[in-house]
N, C-alpha and C. Protein backbone atom coordinates (compact mmCIF):
# COMPACT_ATOMS: atom_id res chain seq x y z
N UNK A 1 -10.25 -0.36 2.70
CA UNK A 1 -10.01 -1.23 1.55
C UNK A 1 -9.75 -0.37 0.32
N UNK A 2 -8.44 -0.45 -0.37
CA UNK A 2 -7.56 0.18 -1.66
C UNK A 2 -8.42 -1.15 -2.59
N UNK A 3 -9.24 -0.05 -3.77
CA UNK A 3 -9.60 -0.93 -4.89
C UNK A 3 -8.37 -0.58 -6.17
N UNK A 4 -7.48 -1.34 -6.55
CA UNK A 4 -7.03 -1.24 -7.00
C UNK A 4 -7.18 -1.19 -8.82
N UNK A 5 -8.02 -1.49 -9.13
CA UNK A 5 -8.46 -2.01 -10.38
C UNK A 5 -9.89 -1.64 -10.80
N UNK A 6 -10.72 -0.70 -11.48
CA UNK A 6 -12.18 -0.17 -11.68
C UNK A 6 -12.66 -1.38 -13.02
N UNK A 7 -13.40 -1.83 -13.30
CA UNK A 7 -13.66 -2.79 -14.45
C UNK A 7 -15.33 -2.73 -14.84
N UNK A 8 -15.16 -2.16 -15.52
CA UNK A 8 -16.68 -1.68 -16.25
C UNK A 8 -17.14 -2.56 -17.64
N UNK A 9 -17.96 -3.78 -16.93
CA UNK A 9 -18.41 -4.61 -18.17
C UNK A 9 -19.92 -4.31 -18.72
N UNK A 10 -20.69 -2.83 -18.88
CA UNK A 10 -21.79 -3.22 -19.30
C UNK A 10 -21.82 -3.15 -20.30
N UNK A 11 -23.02 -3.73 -20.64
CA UNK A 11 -23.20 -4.24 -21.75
C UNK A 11 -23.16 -5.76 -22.54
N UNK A 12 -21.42 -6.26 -22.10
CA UNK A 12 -21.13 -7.42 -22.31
C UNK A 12 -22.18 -8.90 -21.80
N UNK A 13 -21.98 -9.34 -22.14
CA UNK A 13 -23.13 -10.96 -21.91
C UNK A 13 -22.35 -11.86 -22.07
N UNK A 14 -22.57 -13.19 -21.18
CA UNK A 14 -22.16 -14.29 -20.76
C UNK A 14 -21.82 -14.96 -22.00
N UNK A 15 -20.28 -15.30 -21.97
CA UNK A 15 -19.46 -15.74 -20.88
C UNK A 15 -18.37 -14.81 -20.44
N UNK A 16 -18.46 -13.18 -21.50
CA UNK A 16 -17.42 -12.28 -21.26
C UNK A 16 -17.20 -11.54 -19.89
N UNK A 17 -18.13 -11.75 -18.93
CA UNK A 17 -17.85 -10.81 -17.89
C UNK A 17 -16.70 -11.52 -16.75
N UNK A 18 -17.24 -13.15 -16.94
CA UNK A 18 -16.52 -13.60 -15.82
C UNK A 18 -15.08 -13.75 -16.83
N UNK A 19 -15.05 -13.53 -18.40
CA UNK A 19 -13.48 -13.91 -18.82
C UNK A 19 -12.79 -12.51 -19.01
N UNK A 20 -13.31 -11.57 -18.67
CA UNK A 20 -12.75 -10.16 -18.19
C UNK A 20 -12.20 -10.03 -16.96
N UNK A 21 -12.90 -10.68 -16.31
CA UNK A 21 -12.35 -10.89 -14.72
C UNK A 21 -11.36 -11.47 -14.53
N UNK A 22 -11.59 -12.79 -15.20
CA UNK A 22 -10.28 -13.10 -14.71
C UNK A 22 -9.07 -12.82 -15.30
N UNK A 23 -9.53 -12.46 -16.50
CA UNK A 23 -7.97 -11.84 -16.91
C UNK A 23 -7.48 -10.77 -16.38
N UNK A 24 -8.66 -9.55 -15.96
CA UNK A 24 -7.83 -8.85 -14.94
C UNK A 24 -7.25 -8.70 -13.71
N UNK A 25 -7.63 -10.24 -12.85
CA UNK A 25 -7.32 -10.85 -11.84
C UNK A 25 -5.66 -11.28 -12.03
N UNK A 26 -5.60 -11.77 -13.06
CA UNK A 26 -4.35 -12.93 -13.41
C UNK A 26 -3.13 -11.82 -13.45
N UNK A 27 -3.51 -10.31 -13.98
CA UNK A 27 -2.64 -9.26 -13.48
C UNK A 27 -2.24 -8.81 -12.62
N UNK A 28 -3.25 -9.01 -11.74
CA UNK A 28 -2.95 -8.27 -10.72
C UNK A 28 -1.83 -9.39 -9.65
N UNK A 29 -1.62 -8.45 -8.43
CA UNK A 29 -0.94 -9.76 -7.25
C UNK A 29 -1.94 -9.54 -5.86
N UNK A 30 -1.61 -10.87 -5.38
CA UNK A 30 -2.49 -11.59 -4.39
C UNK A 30 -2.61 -10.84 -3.01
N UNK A 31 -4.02 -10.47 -2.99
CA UNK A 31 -4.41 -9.42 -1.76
C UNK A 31 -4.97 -8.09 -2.47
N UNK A 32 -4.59 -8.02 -4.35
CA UNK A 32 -5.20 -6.72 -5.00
C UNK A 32 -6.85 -6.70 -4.67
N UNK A 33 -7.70 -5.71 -4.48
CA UNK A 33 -8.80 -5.79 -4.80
C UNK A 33 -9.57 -5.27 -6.07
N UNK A 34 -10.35 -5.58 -6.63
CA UNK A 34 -11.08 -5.12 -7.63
C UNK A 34 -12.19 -5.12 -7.83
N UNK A 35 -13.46 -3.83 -8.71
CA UNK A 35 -14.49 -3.75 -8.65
C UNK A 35 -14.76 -3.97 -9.79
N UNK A 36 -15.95 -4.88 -10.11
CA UNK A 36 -16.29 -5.03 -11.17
C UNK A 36 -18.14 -4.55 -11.54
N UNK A 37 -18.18 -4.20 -12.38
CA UNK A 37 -19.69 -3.84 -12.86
C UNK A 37 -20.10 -4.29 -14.13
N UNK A 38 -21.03 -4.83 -13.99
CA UNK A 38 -21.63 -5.92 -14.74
C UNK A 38 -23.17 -5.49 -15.20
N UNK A 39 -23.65 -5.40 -16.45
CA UNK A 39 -25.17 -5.31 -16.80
C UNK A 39 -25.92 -6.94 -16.96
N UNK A 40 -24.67 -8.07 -17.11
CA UNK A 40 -25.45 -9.18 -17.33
C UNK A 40 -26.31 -9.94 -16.19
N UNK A 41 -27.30 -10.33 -16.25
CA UNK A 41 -28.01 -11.13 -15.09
C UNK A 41 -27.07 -12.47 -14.54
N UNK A 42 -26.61 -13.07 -15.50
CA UNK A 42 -26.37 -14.10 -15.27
C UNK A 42 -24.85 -13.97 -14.55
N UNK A 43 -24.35 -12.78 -14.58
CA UNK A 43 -22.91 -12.62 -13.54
C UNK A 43 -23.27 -12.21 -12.40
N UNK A 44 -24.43 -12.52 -11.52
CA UNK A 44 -24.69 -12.48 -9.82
C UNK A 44 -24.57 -13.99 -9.65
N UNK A 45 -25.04 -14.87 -11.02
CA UNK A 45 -24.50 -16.74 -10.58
C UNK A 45 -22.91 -16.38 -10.73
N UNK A 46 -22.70 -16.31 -12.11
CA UNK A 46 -21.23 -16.81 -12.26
C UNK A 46 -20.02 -16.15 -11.58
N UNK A 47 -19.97 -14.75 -11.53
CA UNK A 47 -18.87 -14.44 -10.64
C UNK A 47 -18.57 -14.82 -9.62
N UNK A 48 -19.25 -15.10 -8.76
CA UNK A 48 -19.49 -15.31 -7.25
C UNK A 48 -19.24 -17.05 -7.69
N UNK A 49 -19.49 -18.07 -8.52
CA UNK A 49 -19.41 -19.29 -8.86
C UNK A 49 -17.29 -19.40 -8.96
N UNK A 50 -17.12 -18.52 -9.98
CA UNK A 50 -15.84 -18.31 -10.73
C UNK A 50 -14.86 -17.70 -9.31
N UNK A 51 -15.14 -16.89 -8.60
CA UNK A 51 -14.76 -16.97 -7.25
C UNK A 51 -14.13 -17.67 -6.52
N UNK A 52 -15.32 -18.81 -6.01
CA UNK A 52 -14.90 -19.46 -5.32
C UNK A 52 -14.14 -20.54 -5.79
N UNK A 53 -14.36 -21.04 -7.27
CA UNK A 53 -13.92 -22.10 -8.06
C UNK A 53 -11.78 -22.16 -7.56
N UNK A 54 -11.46 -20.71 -8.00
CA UNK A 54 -10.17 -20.11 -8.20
C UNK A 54 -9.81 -19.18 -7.01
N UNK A 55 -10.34 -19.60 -5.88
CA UNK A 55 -9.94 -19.13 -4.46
C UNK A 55 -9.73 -17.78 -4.71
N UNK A 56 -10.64 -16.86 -5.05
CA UNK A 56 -10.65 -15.33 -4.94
C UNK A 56 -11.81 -15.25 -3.73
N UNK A 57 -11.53 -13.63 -3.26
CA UNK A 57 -12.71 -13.56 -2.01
C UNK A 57 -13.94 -12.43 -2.44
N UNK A 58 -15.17 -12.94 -2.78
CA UNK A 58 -16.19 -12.02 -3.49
C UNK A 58 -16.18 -11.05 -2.07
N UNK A 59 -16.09 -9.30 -1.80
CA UNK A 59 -15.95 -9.16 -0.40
C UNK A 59 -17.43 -8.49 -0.51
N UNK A 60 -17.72 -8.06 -1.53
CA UNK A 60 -19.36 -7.19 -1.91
C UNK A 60 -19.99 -7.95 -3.48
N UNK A 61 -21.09 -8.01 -3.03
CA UNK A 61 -21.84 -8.10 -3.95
C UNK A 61 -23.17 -7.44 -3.82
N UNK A 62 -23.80 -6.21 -5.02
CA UNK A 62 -24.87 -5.78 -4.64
C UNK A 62 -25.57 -5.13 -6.27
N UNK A 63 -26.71 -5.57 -6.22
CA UNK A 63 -27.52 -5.22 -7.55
C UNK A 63 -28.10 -3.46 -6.79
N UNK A 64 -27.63 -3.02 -8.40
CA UNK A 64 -27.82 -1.44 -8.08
C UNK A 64 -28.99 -0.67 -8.57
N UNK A 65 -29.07 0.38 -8.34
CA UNK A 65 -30.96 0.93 -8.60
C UNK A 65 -31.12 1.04 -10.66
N UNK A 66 -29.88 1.08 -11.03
CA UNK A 66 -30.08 1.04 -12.68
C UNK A 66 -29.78 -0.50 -13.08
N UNK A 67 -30.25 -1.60 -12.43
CA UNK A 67 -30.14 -2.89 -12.30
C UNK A 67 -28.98 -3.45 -13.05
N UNK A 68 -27.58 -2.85 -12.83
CA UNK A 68 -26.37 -3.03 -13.29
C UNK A 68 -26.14 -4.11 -11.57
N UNK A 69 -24.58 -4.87 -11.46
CA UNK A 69 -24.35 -5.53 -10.74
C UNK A 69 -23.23 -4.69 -10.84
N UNK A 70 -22.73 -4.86 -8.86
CA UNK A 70 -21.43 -4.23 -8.85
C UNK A 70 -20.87 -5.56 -7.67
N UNK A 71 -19.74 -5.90 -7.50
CA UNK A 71 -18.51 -6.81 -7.54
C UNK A 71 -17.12 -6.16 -6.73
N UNK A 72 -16.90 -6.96 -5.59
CA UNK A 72 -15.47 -6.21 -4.74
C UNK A 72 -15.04 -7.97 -5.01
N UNK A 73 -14.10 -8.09 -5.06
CA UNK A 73 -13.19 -9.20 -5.53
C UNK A 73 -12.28 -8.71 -5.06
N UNK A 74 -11.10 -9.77 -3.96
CA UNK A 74 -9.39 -9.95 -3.44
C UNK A 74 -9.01 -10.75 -4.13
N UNK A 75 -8.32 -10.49 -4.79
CA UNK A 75 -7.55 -11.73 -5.65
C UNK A 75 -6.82 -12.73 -4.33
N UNK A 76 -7.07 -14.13 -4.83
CA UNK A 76 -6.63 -15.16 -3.23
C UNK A 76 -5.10 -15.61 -4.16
């Protein structure tokens, strides 16, 4: 799996992580993958929510040892 796209949101807080995403989604074309990293709590609900809403495929999701969130997203 080619990640095409690195996206480093820490810091940012809800509602900017999932409207980073998708704007860097809306660039890309269908089958891109992308990683996203996240410090907010509340983007292990919403990404994975925002996902499925807009037929993208969450392929990883995993909270990391500096309790940042990291994110594999296929754009659908």
């Amino acid at each position: 799996m080619s990640v095409q796209k690195h996206l480093d949101l820490t810091g940012l807080k809800c509602p900017l992580p999932v409207l980073k995403t998708r704007k860097c989604l809306s660039e890309l074309e269908t089958g891109d993958v992308i990683e996203v990293i996240s410090t907010d709590p509340m983007a292990s609900l919403d990404i994975p929510h925002f996902c499925n809403e807009q037929s993208h495929i969450l392929l990883e999701m995993d909270k990391r040892e500096d309790e940042s969130y990291r994110f594999v997203i296929k754009k659908g």
